[in-house]
N, C-alpha and C. Protein backbone atom coordinates (compact mmCIF):
# COMPACT_ATOMS: atom_id res chain seq x y z
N UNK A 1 0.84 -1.18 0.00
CA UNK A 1 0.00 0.00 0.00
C UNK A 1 0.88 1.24 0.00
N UNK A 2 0.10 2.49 -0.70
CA UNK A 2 1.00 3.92 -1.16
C UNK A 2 -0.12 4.80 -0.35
N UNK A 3 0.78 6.01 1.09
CA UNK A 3 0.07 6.49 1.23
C UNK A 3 0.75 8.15 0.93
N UNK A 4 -0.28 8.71 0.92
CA UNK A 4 0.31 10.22 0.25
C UNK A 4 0.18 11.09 1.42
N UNK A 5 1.02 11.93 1.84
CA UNK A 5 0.76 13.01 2.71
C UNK A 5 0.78 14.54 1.82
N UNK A 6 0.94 15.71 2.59
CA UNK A 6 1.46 16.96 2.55
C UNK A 6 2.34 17.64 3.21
N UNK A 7 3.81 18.08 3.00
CA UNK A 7 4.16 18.80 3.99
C UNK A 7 4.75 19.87 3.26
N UNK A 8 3.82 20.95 3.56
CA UNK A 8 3.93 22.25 3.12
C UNK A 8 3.68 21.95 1.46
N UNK A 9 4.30 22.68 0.28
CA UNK A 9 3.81 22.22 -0.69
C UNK A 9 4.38 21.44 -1.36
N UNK A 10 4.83 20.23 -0.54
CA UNK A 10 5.60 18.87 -1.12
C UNK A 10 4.68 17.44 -0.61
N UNK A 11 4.20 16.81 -1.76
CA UNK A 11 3.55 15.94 -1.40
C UNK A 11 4.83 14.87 -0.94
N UNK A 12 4.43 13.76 -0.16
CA UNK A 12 4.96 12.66 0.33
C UNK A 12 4.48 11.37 0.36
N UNK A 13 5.38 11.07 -0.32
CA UNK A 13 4.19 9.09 -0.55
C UNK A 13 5.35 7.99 0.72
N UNK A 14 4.25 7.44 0.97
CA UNK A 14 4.99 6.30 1.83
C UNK A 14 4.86 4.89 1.05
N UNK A 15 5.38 3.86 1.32
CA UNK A 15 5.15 2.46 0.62
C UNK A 15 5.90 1.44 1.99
N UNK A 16 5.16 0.05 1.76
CA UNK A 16 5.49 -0.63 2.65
C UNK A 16 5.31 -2.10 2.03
N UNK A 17 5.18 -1.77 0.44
CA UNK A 17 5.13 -3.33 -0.37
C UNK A 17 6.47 -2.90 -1.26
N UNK A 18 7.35 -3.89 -1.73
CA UNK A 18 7.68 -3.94 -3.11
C UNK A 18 7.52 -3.00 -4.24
N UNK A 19 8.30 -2.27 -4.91
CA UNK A 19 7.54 -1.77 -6.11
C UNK A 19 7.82 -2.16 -7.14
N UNK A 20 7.45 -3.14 -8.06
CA UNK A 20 7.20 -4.29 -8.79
C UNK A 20 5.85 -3.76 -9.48
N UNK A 21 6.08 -4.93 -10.60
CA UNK A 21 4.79 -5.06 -11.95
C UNK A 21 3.88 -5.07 -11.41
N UNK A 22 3.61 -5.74 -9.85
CA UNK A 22 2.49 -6.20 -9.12
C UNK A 22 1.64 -4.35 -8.78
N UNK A 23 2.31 -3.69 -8.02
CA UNK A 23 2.20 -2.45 -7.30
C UNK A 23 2.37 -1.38 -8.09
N UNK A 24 3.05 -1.39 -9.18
CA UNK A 24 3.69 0.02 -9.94
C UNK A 24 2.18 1.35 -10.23
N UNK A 25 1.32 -0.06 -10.59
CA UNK A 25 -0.21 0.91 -11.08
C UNK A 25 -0.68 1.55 -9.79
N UNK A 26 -0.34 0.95 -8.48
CA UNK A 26 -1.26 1.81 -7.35
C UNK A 26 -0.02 2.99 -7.06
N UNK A 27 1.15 2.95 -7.44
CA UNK A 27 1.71 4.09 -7.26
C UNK A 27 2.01 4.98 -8.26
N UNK A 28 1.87 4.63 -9.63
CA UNK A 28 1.34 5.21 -10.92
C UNK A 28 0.60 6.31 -10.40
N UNK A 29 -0.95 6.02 -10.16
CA UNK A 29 -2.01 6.77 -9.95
C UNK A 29 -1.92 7.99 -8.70
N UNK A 30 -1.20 7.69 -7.85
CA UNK A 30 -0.77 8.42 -6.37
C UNK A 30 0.22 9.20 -7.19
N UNK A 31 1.63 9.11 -8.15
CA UNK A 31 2.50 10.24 -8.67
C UNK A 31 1.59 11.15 -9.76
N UNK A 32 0.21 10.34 -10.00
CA UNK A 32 -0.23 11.27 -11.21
C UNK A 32 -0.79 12.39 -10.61
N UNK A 33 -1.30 12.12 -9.64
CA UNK A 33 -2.38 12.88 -8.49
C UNK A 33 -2.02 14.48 -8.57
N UNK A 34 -0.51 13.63 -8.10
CA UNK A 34 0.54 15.03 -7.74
C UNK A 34 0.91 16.01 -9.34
N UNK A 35 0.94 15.67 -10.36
CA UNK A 35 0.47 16.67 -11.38
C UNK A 35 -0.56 17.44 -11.21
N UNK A 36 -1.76 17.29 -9.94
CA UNK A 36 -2.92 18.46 -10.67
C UNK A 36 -2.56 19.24 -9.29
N UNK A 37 -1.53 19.59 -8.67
CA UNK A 37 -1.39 20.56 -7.89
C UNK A 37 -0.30 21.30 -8.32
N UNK A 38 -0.19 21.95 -10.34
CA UNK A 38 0.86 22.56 -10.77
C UNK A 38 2.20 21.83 -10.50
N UNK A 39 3.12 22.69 -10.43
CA UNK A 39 4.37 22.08 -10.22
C UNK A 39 5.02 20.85 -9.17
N UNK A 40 5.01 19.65 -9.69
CA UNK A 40 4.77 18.47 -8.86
C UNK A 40 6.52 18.52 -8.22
N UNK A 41 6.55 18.62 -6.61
CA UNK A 41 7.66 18.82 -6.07
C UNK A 41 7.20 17.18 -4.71
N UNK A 42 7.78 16.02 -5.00
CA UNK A 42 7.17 14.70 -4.83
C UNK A 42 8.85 14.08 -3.86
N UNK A 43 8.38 13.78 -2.97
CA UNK A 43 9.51 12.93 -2.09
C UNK A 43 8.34 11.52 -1.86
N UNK A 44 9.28 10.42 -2.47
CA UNK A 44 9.11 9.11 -2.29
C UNK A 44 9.70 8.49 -1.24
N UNK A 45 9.48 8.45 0.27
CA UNK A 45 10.09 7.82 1.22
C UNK A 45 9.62 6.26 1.26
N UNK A 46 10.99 5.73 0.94
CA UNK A 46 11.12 4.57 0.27
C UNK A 46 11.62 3.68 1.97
N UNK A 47 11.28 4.25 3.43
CA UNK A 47 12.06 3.05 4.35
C UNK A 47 11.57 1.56 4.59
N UNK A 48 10.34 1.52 4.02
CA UNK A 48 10.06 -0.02 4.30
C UNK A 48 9.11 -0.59 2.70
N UNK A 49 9.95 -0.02 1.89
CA UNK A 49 9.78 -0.41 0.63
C UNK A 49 10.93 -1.69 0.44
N UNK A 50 10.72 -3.04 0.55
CA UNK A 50 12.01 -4.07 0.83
C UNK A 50 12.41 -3.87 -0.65
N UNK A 51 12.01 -3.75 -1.68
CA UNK A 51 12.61 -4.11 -3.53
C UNK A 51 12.13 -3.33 -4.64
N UNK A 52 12.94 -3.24 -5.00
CA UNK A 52 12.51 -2.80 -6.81
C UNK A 52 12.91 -3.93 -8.03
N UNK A 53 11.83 -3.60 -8.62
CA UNK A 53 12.13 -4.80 -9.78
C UNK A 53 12.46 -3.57 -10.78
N UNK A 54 12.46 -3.95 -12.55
CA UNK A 54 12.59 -3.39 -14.02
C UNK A 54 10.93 -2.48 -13.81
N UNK A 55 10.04 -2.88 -13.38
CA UNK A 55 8.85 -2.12 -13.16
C UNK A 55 9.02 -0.81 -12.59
N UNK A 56 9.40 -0.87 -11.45
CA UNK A 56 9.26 0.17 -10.65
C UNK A 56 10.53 0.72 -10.70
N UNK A 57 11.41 0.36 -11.64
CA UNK A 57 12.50 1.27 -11.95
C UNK A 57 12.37 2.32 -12.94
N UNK A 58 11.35 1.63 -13.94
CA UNK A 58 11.03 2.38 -14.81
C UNK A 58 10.06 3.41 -14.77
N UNK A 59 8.97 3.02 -13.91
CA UNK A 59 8.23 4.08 -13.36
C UNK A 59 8.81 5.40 -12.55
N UNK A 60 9.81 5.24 -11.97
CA UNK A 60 10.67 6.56 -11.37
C UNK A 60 11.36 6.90 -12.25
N UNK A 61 11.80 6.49 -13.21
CA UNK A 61 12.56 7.19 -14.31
C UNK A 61 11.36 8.20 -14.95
N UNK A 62 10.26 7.32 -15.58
CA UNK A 62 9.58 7.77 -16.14
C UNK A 62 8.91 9.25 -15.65
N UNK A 63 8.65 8.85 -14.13
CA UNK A 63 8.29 10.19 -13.38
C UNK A 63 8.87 11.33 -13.18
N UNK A 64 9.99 10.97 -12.77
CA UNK A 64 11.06 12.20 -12.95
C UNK A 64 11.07 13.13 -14.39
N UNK A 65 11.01 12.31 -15.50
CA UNK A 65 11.06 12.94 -16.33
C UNK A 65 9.71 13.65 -16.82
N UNK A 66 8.72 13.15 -16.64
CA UNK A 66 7.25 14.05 -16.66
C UNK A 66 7.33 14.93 -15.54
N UNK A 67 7.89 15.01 -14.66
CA UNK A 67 7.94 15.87 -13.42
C UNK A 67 8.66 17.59 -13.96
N UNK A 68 10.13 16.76 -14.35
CA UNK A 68 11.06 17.38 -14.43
C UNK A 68 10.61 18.80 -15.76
N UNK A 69 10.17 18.04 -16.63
CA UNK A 69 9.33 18.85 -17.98
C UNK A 69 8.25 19.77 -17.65
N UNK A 70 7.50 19.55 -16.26
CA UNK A 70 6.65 20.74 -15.58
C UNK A 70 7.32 21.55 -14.60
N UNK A 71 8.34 21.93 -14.47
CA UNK A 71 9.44 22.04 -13.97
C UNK A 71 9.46 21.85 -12.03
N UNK A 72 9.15 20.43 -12.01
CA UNK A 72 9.33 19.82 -10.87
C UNK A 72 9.82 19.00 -10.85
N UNK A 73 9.92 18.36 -9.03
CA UNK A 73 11.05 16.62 -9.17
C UNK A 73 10.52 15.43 -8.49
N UNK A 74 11.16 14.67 -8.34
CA UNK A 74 10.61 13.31 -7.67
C UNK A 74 12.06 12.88 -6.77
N UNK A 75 12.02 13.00 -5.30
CA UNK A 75 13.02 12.84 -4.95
C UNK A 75 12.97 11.75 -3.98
N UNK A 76 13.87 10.72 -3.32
CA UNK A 76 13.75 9.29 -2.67
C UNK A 76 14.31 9.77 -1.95
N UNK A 77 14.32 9.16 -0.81
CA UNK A 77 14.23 9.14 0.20
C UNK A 77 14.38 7.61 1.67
N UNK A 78 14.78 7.44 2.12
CA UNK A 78 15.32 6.33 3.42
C UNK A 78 15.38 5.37 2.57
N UNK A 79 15.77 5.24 1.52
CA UNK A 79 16.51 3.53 0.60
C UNK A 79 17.46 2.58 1.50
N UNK A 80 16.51 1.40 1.59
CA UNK A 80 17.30 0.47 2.40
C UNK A 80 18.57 -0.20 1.87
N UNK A 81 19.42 -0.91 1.72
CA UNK A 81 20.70 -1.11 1.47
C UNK A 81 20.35 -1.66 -0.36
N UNK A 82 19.16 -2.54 -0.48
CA UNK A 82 19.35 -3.37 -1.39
C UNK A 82 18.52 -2.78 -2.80
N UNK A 83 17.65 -1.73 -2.01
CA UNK A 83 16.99 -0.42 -3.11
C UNK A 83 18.10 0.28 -3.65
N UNK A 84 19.27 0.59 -2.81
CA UNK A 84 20.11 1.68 -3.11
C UNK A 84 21.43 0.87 -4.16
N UNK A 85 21.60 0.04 -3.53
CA UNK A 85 22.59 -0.82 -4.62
C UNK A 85 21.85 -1.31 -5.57
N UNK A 86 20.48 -1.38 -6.03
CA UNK A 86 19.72 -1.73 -7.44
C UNK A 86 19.59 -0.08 -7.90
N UNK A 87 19.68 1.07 -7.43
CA UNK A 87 19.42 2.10 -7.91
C UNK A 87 20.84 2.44 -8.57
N UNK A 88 22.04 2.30 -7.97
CA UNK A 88 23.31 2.16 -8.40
C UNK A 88 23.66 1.06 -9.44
N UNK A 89 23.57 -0.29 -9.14
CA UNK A 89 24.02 -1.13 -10.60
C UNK A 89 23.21 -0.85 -11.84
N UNK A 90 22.06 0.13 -11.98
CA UNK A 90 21.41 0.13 -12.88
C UNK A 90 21.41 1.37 -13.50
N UNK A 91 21.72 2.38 -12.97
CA UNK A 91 22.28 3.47 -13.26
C UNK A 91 21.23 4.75 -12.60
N UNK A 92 19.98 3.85 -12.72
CA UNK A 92 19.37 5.08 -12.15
C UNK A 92 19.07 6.12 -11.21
N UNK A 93 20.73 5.60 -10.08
CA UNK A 93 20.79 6.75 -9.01
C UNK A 93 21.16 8.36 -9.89
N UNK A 94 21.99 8.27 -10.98
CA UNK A 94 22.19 9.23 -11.16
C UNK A 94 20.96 10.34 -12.10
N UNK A 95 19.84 9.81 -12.10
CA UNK A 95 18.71 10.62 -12.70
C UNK A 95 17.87 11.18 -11.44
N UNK A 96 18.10 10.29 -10.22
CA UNK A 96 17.13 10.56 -9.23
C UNK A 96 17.83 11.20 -8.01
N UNK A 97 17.59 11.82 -7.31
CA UNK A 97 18.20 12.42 -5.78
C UNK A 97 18.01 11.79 -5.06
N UNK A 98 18.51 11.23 -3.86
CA UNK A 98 18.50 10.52 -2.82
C UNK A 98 18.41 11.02 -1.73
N UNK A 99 17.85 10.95 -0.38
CA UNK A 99 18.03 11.75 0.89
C UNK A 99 17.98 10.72 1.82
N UNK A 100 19.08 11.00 3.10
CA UNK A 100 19.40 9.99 4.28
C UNK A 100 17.66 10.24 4.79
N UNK A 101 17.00 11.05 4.87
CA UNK A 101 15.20 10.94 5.27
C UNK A 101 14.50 11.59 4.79
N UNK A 102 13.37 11.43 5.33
CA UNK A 102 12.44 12.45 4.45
C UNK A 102 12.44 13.94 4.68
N UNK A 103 12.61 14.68 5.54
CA UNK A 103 13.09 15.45 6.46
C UNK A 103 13.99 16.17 5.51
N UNK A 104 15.37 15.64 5.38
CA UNK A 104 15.86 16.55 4.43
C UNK A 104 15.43 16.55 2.93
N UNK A 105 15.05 15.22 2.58
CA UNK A 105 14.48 15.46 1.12
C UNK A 105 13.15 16.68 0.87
N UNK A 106 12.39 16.74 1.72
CA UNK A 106 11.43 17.99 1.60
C UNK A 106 12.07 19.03 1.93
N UNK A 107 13.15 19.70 2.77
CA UNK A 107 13.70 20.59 2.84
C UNK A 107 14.55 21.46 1.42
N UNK A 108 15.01 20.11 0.81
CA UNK A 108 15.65 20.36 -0.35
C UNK A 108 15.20 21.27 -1.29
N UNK A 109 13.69 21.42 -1.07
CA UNK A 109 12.73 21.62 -2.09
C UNK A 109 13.17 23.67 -2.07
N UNK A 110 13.29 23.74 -0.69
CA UNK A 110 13.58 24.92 -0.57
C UNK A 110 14.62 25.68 -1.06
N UNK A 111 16.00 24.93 -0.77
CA UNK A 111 16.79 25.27 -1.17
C UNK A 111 17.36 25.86 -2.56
């Protein structure tokens, strides 16, 4: 399950399944959301997200880059050891921002 918060004008999604072929569509629909509040400024706190498959890798690529084109971002957040080394062998740490929590990843927004 994907739940969405607000803090200040940065939405925040939580997850606590996998994001896989299985899940990608219920968090699909939760990053689209965040397009109808203008400029989508999105922290994915990823701490009890256990995996990513080719699905849900591609869906954060994909987001970032529809984000990035409204000139907003999609930024991650508490990656457990084995999210962060699949975000690295695959290359896609370097499209996405990372933050030790959520805390500083919404702060970022300011900066």
């Amino acid at each position: 399950m994907f739940e969405q918060s607000k803090q200040g004008a940065v939405d925040v999604i939580r997850g606590e399944l996998p994001l896989n072929y299985e899940t990608v569509e219920a968090l699909s629909e939760i990053l689209e959301q965040c397009l109808a509040h203008g400029q989508p400024r999105v922290v994915f706190d990823m701490e009890h997200v256990p995996l990513l498959d080719s699905a849900g890798l591609e869906l954060l690529v994909e987001v970032q880059e529809n984000y990035q084109r409204r000139g907003g971002s999609l930024r991650l957040a508490m990656l457990n050891p084995l999210c962060r080394e699949i975000l690295e062998v695959t290359g896609v740490d370097r499209s996405l921002e990372t933050f030790p929590d959520s805390s500083t990843a919404v702060g970022s927004f300011v900066q």
